[in-house]
Protein backbone atom coordinates (compact mmCIF):
# COMPACT_ATOMS: atom_id res chain seq x y z
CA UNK A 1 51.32 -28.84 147.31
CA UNK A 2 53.61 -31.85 148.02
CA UNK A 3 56.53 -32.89 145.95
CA UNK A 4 54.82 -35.55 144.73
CA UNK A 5 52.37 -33.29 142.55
CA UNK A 6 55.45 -30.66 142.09
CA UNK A 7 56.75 -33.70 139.46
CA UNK A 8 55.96 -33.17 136.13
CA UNK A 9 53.74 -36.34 134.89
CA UNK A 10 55.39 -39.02 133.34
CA UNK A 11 55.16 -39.59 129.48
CA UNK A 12 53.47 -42.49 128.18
CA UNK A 13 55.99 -45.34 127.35
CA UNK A 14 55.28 -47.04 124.08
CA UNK A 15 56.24 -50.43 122.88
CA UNK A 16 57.37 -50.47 119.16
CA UNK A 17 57.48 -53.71 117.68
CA UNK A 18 58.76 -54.06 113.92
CA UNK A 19 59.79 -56.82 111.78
CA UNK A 20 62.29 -54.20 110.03
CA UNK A 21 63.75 -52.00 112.95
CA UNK A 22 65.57 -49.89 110.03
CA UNK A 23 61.98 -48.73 108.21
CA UNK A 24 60.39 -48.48 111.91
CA UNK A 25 62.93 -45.00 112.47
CA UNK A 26 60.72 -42.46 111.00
CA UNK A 27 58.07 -43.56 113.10
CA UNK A 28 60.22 -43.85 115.97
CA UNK A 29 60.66 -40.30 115.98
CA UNK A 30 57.21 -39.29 115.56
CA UNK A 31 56.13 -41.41 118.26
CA UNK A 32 58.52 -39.88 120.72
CA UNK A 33 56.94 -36.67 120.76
CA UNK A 34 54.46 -38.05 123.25
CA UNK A 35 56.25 -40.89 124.78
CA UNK A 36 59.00 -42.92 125.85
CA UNK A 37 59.78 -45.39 122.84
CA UNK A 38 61.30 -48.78 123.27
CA UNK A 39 61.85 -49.87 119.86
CA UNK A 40 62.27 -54.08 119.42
CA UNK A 41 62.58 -56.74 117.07
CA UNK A 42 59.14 -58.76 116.71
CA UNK A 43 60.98 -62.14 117.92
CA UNK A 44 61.81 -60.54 120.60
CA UNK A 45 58.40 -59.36 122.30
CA UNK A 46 58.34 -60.52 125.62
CA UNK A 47 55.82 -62.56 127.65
CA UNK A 48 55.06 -60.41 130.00
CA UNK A 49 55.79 -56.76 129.23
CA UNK A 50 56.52 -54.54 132.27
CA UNK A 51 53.13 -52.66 133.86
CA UNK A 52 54.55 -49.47 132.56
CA UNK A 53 53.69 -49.97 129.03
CA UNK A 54 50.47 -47.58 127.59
CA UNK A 55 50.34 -49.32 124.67
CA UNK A 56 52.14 -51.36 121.78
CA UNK A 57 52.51 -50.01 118.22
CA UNK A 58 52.71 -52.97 115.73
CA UNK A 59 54.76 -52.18 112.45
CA UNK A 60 54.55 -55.79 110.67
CA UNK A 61 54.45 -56.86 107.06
CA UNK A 62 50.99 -57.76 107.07
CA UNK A 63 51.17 -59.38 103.73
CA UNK A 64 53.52 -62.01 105.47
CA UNK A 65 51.75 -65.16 106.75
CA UNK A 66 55.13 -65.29 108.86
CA UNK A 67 55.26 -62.22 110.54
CA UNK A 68 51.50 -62.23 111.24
CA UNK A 69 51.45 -65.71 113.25
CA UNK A 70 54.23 -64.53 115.01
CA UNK A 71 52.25 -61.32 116.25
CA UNK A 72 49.14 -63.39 116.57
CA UNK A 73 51.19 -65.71 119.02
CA UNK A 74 53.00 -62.87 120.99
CA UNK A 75 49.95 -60.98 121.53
CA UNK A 76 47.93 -64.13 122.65
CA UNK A 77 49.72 -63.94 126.26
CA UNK A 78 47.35 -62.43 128.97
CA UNK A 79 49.57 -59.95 129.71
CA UNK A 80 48.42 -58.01 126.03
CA UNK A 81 44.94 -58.96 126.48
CA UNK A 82 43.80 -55.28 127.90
CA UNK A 83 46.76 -53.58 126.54
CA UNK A 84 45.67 -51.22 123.32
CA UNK A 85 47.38 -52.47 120.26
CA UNK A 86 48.06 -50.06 116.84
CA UNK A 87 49.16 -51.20 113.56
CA UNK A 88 50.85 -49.86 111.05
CA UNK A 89 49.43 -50.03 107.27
CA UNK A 90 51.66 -50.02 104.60
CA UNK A 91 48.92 -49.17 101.92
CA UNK A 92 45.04 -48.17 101.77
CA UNK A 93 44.46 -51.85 100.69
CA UNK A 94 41.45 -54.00 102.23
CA UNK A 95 43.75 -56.26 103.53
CA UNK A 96 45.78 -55.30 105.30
CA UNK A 97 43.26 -53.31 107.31
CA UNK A 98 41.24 -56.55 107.92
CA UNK A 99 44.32 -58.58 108.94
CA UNK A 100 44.77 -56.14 111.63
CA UNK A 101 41.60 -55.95 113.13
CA UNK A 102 41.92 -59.63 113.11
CA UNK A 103 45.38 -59.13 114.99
CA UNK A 104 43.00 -56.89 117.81
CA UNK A 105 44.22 -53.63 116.49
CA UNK A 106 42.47 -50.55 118.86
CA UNK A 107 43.57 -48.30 115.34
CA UNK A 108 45.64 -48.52 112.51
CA UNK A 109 47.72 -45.35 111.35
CA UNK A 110 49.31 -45.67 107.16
CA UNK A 111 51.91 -44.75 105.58
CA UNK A 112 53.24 -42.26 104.02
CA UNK A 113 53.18 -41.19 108.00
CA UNK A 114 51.06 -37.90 108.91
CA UNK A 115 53.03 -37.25 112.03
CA UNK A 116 50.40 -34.80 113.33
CA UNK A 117 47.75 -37.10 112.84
CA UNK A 118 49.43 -39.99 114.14
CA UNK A 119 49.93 -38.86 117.59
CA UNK A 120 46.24 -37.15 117.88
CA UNK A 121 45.57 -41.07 117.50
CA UNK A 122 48.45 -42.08 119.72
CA UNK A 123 46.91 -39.58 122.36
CA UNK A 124 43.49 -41.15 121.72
CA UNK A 125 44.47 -44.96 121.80
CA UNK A 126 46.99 -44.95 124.58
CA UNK A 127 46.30 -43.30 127.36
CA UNK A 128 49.02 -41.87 129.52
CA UNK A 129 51.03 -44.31 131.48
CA UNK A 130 49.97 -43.36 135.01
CA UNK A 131 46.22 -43.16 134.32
CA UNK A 132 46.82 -46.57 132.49
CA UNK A 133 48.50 -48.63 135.16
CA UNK A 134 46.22 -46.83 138.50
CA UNK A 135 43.03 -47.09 137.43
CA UNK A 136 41.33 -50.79 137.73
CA UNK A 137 38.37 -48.83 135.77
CA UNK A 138 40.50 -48.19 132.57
CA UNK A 139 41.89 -51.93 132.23
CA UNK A 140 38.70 -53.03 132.75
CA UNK A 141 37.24 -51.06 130.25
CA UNK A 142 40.31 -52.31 128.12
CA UNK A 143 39.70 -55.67 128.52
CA UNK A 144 35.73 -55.65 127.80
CA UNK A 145 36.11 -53.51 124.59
CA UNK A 146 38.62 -56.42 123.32
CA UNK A 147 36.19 -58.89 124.26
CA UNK A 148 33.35 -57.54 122.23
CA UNK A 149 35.87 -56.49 119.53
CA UNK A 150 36.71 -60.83 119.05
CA UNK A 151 32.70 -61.42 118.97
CA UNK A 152 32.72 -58.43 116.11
CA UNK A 153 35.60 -60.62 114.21
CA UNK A 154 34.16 -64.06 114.46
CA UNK A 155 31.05 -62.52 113.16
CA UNK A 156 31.97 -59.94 110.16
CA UNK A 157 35.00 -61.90 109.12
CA UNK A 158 34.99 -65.57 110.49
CA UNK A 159 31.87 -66.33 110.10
CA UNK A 160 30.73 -65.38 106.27
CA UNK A 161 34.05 -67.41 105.59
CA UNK A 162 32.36 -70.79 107.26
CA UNK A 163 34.04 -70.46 110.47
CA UNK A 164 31.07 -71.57 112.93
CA UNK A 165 30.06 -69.03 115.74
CA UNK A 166 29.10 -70.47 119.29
CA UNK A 167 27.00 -69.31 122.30
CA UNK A 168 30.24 -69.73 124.03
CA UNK A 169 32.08 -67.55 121.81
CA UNK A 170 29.25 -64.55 122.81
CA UNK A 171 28.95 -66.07 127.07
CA UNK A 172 32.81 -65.47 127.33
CA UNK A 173 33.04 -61.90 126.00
CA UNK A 174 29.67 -61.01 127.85
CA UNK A 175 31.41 -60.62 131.46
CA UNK A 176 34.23 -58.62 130.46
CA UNK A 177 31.47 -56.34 128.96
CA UNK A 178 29.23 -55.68 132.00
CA UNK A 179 32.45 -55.14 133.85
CA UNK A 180 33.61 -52.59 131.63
CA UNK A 181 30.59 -50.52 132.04
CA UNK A 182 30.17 -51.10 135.47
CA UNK A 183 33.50 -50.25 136.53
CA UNK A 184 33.77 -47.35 134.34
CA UNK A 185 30.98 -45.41 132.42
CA UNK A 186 28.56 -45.67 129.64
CA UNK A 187 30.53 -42.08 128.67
CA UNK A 188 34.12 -43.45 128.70
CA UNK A 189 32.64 -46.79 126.58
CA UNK A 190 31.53 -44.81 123.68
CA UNK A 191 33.95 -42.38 123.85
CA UNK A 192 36.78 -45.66 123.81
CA UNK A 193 34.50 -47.54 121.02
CA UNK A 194 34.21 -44.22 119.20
CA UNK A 195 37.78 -44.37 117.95
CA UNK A 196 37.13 -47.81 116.09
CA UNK A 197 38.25 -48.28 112.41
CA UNK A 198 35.02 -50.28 111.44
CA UNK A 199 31.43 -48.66 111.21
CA UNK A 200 29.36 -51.96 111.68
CA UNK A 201 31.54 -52.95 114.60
CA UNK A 202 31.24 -49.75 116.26
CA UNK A 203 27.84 -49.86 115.76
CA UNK A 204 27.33 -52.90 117.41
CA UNK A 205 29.62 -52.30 120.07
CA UNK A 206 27.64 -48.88 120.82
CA UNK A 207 24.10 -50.58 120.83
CA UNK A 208 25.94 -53.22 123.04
CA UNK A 209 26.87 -50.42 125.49
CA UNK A 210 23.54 -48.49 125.57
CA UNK A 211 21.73 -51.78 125.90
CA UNK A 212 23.76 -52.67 128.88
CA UNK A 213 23.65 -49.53 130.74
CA UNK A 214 19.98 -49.19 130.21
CA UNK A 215 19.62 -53.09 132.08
CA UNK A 216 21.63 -51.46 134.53
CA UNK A 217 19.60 -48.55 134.90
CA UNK A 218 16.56 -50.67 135.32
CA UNK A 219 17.83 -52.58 137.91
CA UNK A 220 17.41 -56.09 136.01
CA UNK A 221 18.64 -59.24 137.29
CA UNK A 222 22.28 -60.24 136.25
CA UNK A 223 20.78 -63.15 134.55
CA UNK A 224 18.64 -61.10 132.29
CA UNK A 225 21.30 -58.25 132.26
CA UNK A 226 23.78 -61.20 130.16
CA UNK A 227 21.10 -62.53 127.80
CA UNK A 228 20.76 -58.53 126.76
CA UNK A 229 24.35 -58.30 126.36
CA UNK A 230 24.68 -61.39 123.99
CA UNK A 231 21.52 -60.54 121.97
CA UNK A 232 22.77 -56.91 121.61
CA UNK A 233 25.99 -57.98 120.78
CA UNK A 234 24.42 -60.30 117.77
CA UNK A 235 21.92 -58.24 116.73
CA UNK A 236 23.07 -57.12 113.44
CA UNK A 237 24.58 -60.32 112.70
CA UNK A 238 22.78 -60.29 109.23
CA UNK A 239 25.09 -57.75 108.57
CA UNK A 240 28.10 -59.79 107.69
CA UNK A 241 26.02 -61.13 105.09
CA UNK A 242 25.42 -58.08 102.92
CA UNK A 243 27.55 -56.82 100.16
CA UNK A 244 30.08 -54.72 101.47
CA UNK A 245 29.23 -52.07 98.50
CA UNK A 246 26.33 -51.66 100.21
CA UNK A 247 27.11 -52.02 104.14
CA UNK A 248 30.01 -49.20 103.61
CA UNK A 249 28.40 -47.19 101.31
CA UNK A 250 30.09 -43.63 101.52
CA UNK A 251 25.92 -42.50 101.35
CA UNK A 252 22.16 -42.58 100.94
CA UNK A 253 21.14 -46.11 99.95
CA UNK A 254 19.41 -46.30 96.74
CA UNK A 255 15.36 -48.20 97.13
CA UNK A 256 17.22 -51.43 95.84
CA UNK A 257 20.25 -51.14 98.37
CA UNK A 258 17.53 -50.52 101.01
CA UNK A 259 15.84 -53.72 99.92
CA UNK A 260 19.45 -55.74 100.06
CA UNK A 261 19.84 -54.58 103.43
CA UNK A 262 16.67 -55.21 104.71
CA UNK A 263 17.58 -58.67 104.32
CA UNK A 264 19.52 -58.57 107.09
CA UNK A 265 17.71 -59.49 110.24
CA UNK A 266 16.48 -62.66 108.07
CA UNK A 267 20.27 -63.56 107.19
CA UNK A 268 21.45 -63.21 110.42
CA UNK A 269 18.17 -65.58 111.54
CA UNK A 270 18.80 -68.28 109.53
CA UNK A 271 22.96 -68.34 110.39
CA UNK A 272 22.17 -68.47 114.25
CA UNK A 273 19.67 -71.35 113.51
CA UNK A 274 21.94 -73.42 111.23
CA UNK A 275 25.06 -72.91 114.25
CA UNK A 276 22.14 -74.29 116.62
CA UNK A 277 22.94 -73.89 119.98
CA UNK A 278 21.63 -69.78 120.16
CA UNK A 279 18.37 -69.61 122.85
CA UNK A 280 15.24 -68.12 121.37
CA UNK A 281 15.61 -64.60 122.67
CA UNK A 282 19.20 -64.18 120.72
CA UNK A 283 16.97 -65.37 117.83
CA UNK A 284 13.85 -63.16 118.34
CA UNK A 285 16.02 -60.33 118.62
CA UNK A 286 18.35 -61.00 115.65
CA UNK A 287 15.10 -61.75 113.69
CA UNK A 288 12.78 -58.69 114.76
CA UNK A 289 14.76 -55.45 116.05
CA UNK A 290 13.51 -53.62 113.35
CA UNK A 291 9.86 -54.33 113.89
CA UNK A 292 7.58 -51.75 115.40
CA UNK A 293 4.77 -51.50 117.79
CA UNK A 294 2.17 -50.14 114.74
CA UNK A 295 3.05 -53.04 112.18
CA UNK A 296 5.19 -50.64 109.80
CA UNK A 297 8.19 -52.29 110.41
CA UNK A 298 10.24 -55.42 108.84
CA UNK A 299 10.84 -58.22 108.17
CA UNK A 300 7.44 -59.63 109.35
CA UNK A 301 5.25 -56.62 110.12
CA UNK A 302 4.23 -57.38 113.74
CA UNK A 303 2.40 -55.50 115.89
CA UNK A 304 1.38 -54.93 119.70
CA UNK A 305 1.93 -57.49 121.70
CA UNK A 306 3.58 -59.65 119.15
CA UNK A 307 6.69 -58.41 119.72
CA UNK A 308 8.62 -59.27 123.14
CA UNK A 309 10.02 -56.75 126.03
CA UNK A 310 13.61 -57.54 125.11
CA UNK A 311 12.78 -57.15 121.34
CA UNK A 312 11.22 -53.81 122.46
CA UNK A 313 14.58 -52.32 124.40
CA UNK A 314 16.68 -53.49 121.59
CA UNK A 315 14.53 -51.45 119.00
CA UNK A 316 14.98 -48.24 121.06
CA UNK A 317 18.79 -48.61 121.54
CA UNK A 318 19.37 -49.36 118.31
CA UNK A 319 17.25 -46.37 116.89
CA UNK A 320 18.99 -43.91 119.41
CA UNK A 321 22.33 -45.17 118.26
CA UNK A 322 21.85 -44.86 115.04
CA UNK A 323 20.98 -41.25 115.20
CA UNK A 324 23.91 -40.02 117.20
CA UNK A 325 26.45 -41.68 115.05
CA UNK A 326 27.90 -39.54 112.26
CA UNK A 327 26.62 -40.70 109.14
CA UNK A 328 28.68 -39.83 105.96
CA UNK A 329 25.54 -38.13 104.36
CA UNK A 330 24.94 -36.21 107.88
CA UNK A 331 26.01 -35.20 110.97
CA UNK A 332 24.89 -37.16 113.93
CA UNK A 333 22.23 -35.69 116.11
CA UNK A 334 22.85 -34.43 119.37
CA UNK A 335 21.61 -36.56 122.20
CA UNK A 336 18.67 -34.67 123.02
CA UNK A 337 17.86 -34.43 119.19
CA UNK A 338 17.80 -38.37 119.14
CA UNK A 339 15.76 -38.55 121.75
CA UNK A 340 12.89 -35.73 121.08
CA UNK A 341 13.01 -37.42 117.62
CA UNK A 342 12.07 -40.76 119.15
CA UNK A 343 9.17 -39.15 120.97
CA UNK A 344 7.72 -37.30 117.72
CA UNK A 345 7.60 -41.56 116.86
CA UNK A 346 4.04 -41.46 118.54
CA UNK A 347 2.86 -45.61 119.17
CA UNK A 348 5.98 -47.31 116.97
CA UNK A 349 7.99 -47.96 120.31
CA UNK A 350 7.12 -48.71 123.88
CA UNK A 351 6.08 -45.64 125.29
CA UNK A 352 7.10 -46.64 129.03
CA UNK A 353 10.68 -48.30 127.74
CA UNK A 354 11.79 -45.02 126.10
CA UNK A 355 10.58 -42.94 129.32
CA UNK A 356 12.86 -45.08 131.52
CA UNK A 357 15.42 -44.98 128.66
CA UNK A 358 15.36 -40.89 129.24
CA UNK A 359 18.23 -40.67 131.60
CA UNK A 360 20.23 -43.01 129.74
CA UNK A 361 20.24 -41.57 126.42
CA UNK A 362 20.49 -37.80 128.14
CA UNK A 363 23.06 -38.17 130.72
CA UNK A 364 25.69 -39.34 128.11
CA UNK A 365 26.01 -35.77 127.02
């Protein structure tokens, strides 16, 4: 064994940034438990933050339009772009949970503080400061989460509140994406995008990985490998268009919730059509990714050959994902569960697609 390996590993090094350095103590000391803590002043953020850094907890007034444009501009320099980013909430509150996925928060811890809790979610958002700064695979898998985390913004938050959504917004997150996954793993993308706050935007973001390893798998052109990245990404646009009641229920839908949110795939339709701009595909799979090969499924009951090949591989990574997330009124299948139960669905989805989607969905285990 050299000396080299004889020295104990480094502890992460954390970057506390508070508009109150006084109230920022307690959590100070937590956070020091698992990490070297520089505590500053929010005006003072730098730049370009040393290499070292794991990660940068955020403990902001987020009820101040002040002290959130002055994060927002700090955190705008490329040097935070891949860094992992966790706020502190002062209350349970809506907002302030919104503002800082807005701000690019990786996870949000509350207060009163749960020490034990907050570093299990220190451990899982930052990772230690050697494995952070060595491996090209893990800033790269940074960077492409926070890529498709902006797309999720602009289209749960930004865009029910009139803000327009481009092509351009979706084309400039899309190569950070297929990066991510190619550089590191399927595996270490849902493992990274299973930590998120939001259930619709980890949904999406899990589809959006699935999707793009399965393109990979299947050896597709680059160009066709994007377009299945952007209309993955968009798929459950609709979404941001149904009641939150009923999008983040705590449980079963009722028949009439079921009918609100089958309204989605229409919703998100007709938004993509009024932006203009979106290519057909983006549309047809937005529209119809709940449609099934025997007619039984919605919006407009097609059937066969009616419904397209990327329609088809949407369907069956969207179905698969569904059934391994946890679900607060179950627990989330098992991977080979998922997939037997997409066999037992006989001629609903493309019986050659979900063969070649076998090693995919089973060697995420």
């Amino acid at each position: 064994m050299t000396a080299l390996e004889n020295q104990p590993s480094p502890k992460r090094r954390l970057l506390l940034a508070s508009d109150r350095i006084d109230r920022s103590s307690e959590l100070a000391g937590i956070l020091q438990s698992v990490g070297e803590v520089d505590t500053i002043s929010t005006l003072d953020i730098p730049e370009a933050p040393a290499d070292h850094f794991a990660g940068i907890v955020v403990d902001i007034n987020l009820r101040s339009p002040e002290s959130v444009q002055l994060i927002r501009n700090k955190l705008r320099a490329e040097a935070y772009r891949s860094m992992p980013r966790l706020f502190v909430l002062s209350d349970a509150l809506h907002h302030g949970s919104m503002q800082a996925w807005a701000l690019g928060a990786t996870d949000t811890i509350s207060r009163p503080f749960d020490a034990q809790g907050i570093l299990q979610r220190i451990r899982s958002a930052f990772p230690d400061t050697v494995r952070f700064d060595a491996t090209a695979s893990g800033k790269a898998l940074n960077r492409g989460i926070a890529a498709a985390h902006d797309v999720m913004v602009k289209i749960f938050e930004k865009l029910p509140a009139g803000i327009p959504l481009t092509i351009s917004d979706v084309m400039e997150a899309e190569n950070q994406i297929l990066k991510a996954i190619k550089q590191s793993s399927l595996r270490e993308w849902l493992t990274t995008v299973g930590r998120h706050h939001t259930d619709s935007y980890r949904h999406c973001l899990f589809v959006t990985g699935f999707a793009v390893a399965f393109a990979q798998h299947l050896g597709m052109r680059e160009d066709d490998q994007r377009r299945l990245t952007r209309a993955s990404l968009l798929h459950d646009v609709g979404k941001a268009f149904i009641p939150l009641a009923v999008l983040d229920k705590p449980g079963k839908l009722t028949d009439q919730e079921i009918s609100v949110m089958r309204q989605h795939p229409r919703l998100g339709y007709e938004a993509l059509v009024a932006q203009g701009s979106f290519p057909p595909e983006m549309l047809d799979v937005v529209l119809h990714h709940h449609e099934l090969l025997d007619g039984s499924g919605y919006p407009n009951g097609l059937r066969g050959d009616q419904i397209s090949d990327i329609v088809r591989l949407t369907t069956i990574v969207d179905i698969y994902t569904a059934l391994v997330e946890k679900r607060a009124y179950r627990l989330p299948f098992t991977h080979t569960e998922a997939f037997a139960t997409m066999e037992k669905m006989g001629g609903k989805l493309d019986p050659h697609l979900l063969h070649a989607f076998r090693p995919v969905a089973l060697g995420t285990h």
